[in-house]
Protein backbone atom coordinates (compact mmCIF):
# COMPACT_ATOMS: atom_id res chain seq x y z
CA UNK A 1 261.42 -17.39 83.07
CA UNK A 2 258.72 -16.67 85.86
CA UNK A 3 259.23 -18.13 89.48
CA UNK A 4 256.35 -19.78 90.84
CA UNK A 5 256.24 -20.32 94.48
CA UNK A 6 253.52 -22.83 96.13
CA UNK A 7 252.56 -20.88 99.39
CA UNK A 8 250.21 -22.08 102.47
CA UNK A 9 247.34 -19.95 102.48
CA UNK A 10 246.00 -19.81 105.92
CA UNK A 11 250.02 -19.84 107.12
CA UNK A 12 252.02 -18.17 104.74
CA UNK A 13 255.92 -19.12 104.56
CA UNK A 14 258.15 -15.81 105.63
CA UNK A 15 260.54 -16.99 103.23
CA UNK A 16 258.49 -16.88 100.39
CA UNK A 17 256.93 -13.63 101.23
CA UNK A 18 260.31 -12.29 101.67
CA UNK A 19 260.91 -13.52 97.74
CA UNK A 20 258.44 -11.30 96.67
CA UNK A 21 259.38 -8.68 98.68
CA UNK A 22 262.86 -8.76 96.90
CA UNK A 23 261.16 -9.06 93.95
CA UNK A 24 259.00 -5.79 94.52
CA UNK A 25 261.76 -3.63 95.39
CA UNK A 26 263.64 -4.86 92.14
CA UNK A 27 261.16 -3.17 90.34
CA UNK A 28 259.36 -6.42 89.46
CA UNK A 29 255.48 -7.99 88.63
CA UNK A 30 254.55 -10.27 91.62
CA UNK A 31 251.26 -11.99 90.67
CA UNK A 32 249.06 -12.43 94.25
CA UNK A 33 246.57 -14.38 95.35
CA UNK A 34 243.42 -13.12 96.97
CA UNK A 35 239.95 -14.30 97.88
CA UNK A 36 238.34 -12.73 94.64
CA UNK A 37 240.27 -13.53 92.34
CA UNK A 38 244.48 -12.90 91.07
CA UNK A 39 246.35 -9.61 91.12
CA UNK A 40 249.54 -8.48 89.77
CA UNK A 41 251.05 -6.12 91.97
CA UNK A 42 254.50 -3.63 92.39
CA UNK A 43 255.53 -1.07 94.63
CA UNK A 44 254.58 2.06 93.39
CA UNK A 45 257.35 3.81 95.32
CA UNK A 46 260.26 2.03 92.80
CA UNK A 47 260.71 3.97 90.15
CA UNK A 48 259.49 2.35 86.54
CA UNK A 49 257.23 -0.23 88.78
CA UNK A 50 254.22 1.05 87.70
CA UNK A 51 254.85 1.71 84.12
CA UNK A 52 255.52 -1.70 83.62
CA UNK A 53 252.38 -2.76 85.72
CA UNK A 54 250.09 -0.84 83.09
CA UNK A 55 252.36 -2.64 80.33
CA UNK A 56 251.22 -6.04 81.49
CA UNK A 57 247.99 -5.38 82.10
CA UNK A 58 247.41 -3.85 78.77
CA UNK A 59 245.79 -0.92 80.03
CA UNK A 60 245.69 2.65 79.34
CA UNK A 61 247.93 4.75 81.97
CA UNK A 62 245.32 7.26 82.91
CA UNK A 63 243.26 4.33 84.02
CA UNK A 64 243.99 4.39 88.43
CA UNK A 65 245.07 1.65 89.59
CA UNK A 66 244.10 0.83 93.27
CA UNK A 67 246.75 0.14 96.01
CA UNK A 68 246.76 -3.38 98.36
CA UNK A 69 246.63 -2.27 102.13
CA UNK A 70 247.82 -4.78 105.53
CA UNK A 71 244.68 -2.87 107.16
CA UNK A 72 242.77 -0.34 107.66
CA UNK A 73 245.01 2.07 109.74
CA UNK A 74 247.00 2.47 106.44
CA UNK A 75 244.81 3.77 104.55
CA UNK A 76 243.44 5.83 107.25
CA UNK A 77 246.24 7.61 107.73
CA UNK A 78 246.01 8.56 103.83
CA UNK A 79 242.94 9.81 103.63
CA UNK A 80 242.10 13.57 103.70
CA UNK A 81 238.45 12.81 104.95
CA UNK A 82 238.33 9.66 107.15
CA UNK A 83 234.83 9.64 109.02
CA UNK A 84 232.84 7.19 111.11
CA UNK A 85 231.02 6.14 108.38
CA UNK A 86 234.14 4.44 106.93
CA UNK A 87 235.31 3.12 110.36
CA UNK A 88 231.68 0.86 109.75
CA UNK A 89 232.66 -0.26 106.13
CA UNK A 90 236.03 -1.25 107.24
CA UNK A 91 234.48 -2.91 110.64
CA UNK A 92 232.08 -4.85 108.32
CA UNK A 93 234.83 -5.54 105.01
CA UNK A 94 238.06 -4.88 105.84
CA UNK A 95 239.34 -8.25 105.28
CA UNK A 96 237.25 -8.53 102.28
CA UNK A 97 236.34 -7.77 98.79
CA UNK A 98 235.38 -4.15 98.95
CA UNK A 99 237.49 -1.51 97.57
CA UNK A 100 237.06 2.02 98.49
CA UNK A 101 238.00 5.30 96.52
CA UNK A 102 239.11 8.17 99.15
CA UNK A 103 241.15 11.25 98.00
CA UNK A 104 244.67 11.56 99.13
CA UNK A 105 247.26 13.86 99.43
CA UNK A 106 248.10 12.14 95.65
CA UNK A 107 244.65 12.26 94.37
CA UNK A 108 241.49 9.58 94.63
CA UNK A 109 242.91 6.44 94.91
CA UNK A 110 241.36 3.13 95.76
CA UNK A 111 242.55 0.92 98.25
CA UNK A 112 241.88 -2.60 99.35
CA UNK A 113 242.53 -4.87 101.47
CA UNK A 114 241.92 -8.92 101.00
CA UNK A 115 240.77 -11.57 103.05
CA UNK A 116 243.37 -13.87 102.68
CA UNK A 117 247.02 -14.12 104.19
CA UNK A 118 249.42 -14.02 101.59
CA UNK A 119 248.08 -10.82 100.41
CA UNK A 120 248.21 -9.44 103.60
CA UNK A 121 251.55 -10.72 105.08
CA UNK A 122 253.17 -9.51 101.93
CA UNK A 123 251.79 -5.88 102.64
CA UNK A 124 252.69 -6.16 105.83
CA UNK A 125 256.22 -7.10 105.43
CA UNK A 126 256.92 -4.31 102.51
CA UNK A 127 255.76 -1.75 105.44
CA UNK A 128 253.36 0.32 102.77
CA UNK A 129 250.41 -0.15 100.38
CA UNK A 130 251.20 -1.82 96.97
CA UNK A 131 249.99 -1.35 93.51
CA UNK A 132 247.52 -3.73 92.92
CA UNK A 133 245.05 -4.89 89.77
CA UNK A 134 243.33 -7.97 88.46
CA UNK A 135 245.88 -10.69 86.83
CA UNK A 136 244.74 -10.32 83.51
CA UNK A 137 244.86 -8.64 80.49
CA UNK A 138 242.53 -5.43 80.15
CA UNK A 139 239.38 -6.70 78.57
CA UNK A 140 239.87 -10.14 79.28
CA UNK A 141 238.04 -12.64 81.81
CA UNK A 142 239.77 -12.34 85.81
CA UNK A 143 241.78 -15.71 86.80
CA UNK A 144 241.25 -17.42 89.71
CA UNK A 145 244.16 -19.66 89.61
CA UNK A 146 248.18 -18.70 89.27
CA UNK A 147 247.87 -21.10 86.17
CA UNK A 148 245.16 -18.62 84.48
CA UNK A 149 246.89 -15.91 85.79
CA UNK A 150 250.79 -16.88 84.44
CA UNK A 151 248.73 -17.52 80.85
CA UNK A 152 246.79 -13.95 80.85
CA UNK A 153 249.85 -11.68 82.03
CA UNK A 154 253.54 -11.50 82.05
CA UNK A 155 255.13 -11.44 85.21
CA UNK A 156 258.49 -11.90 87.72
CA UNK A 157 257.23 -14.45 90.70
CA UNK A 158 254.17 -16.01 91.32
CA UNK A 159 252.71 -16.81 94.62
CA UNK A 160 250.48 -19.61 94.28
CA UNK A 161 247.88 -20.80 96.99
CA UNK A 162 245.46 -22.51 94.80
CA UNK A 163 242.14 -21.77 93.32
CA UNK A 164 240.95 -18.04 95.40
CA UNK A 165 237.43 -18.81 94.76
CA UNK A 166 235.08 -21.18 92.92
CA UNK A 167 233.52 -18.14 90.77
CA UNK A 168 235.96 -15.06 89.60
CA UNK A 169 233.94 -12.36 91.28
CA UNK A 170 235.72 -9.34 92.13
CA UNK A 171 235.74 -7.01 94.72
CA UNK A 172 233.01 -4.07 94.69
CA UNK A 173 234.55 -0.47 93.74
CA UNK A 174 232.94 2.56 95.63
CA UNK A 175 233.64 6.33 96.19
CA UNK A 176 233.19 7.75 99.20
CA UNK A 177 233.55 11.97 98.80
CA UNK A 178 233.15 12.76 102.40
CA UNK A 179 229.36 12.52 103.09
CA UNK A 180 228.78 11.25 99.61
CA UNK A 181 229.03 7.28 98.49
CA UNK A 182 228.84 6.13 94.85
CA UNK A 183 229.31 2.96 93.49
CA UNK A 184 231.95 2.52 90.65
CA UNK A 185 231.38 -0.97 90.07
CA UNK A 186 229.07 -3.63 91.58
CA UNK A 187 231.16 -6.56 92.85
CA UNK A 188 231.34 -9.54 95.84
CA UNK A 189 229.52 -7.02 98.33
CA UNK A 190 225.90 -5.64 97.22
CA UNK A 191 226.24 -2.19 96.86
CA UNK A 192 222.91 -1.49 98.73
CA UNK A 193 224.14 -2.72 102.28
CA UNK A 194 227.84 -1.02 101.86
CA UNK A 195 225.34 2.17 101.07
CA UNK A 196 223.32 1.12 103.93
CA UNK A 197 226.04 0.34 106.96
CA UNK A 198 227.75 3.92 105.83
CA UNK A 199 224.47 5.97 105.86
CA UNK A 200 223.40 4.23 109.24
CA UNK A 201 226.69 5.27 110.94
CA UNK A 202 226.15 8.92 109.66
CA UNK A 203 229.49 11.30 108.92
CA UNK A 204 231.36 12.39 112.03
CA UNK A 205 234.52 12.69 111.64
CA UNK A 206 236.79 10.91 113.01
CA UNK A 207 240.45 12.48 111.56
């Protein structure tokens, strides 16, 4: 039977977080709360974690899956290209919903990282990026509540905060190849300024 945890959302409760956390390294589905809307997350670095993330969420495995970050210095440190371009989009969204594709030394893989505590906290405290996706089933409309969520996918624990926002809008996917910026899909954040803060901020490196 799933676990379902009521946590504060500005303040989250360390033991709590530290019930996921047990849950994560167990292998396990923790279903997290975010400003956009619910995720299901595992640590990727447990073996069998992620195959059973792509079970629940119904997916296909070749589909990426993007990884939940405590900041931006994580995934800095994982990038092969970091420039000063993406020192502005983190300045300007990092809290938020934007998630950015950046190739690693384990291929293109998108990272993000929420506005909103629980998400965070729980990053922090596991000490690397999770596995993270929407809480529902491939095809099917994103939840905004745990309730929606614990109907749409099967899971271990549930950290509930409430209602993350009033409409299920997630967080907008980009690409950045070095110079280059694409959007993969259009979410929260207009594409057109995320294009516009990165281009104004031109592509010195800064790694």
């Amino acid at each position: 039977m799933i676990q379902v945890l009521e946590i504060n959302r500005e303040a989250p409760q360390p033991e709590r977080l530290a019930a996921a956390k047990a849950v994560l390294l167990d292998g396990g589905l923790v279903i997290v709360p975010t400003e956009t809307v619910y995720g299901i997350a595992c640590d990727p670095a447990v073996p069998g974690a992620m195959e059973r993330l792509i079970a629940a969420k119904g997916r296909d495995g070749d589909k990426p899956i993007a990884r939940l970050a405590a900041d931006g210095e994580q995934v800095k440190a994982a990038s092969k290209h970091w420039n000063s371009g993406l020192d502005a989009l983190a300045a300007n969204w990092w809290p938020g919903p934007l998630t950015i594709v950046l190739e690693t030394s384990n291929g293109w893989t998108g990272y993000r990282v929420p506005d909103h505590a629980v998400a965070i906290e729980l990053a922090k405290l596991c000490g690397r990026t999770l596995a993270l996706t929407s809480a529902n089933l491939s095809g099917e409309p994103e939840t905004k509540t745990a309730q929606e969520a614990i109907a749409s996918v099967e899971a271990d624990l549930v950290l509930d905060s409430g209602p993350s926002a009033e409409k299920a809008i997630p967080s907008t996917v980009i690409k950045v190849n070095q110079n280059k910026i694409e959007c993969l899909r259009e979410g929260r954040v207009p594409f057109s300024e995320i294009e516009q803060v990165f281009k104004h901020q031109g592509t010195k490196d800064s790694k």
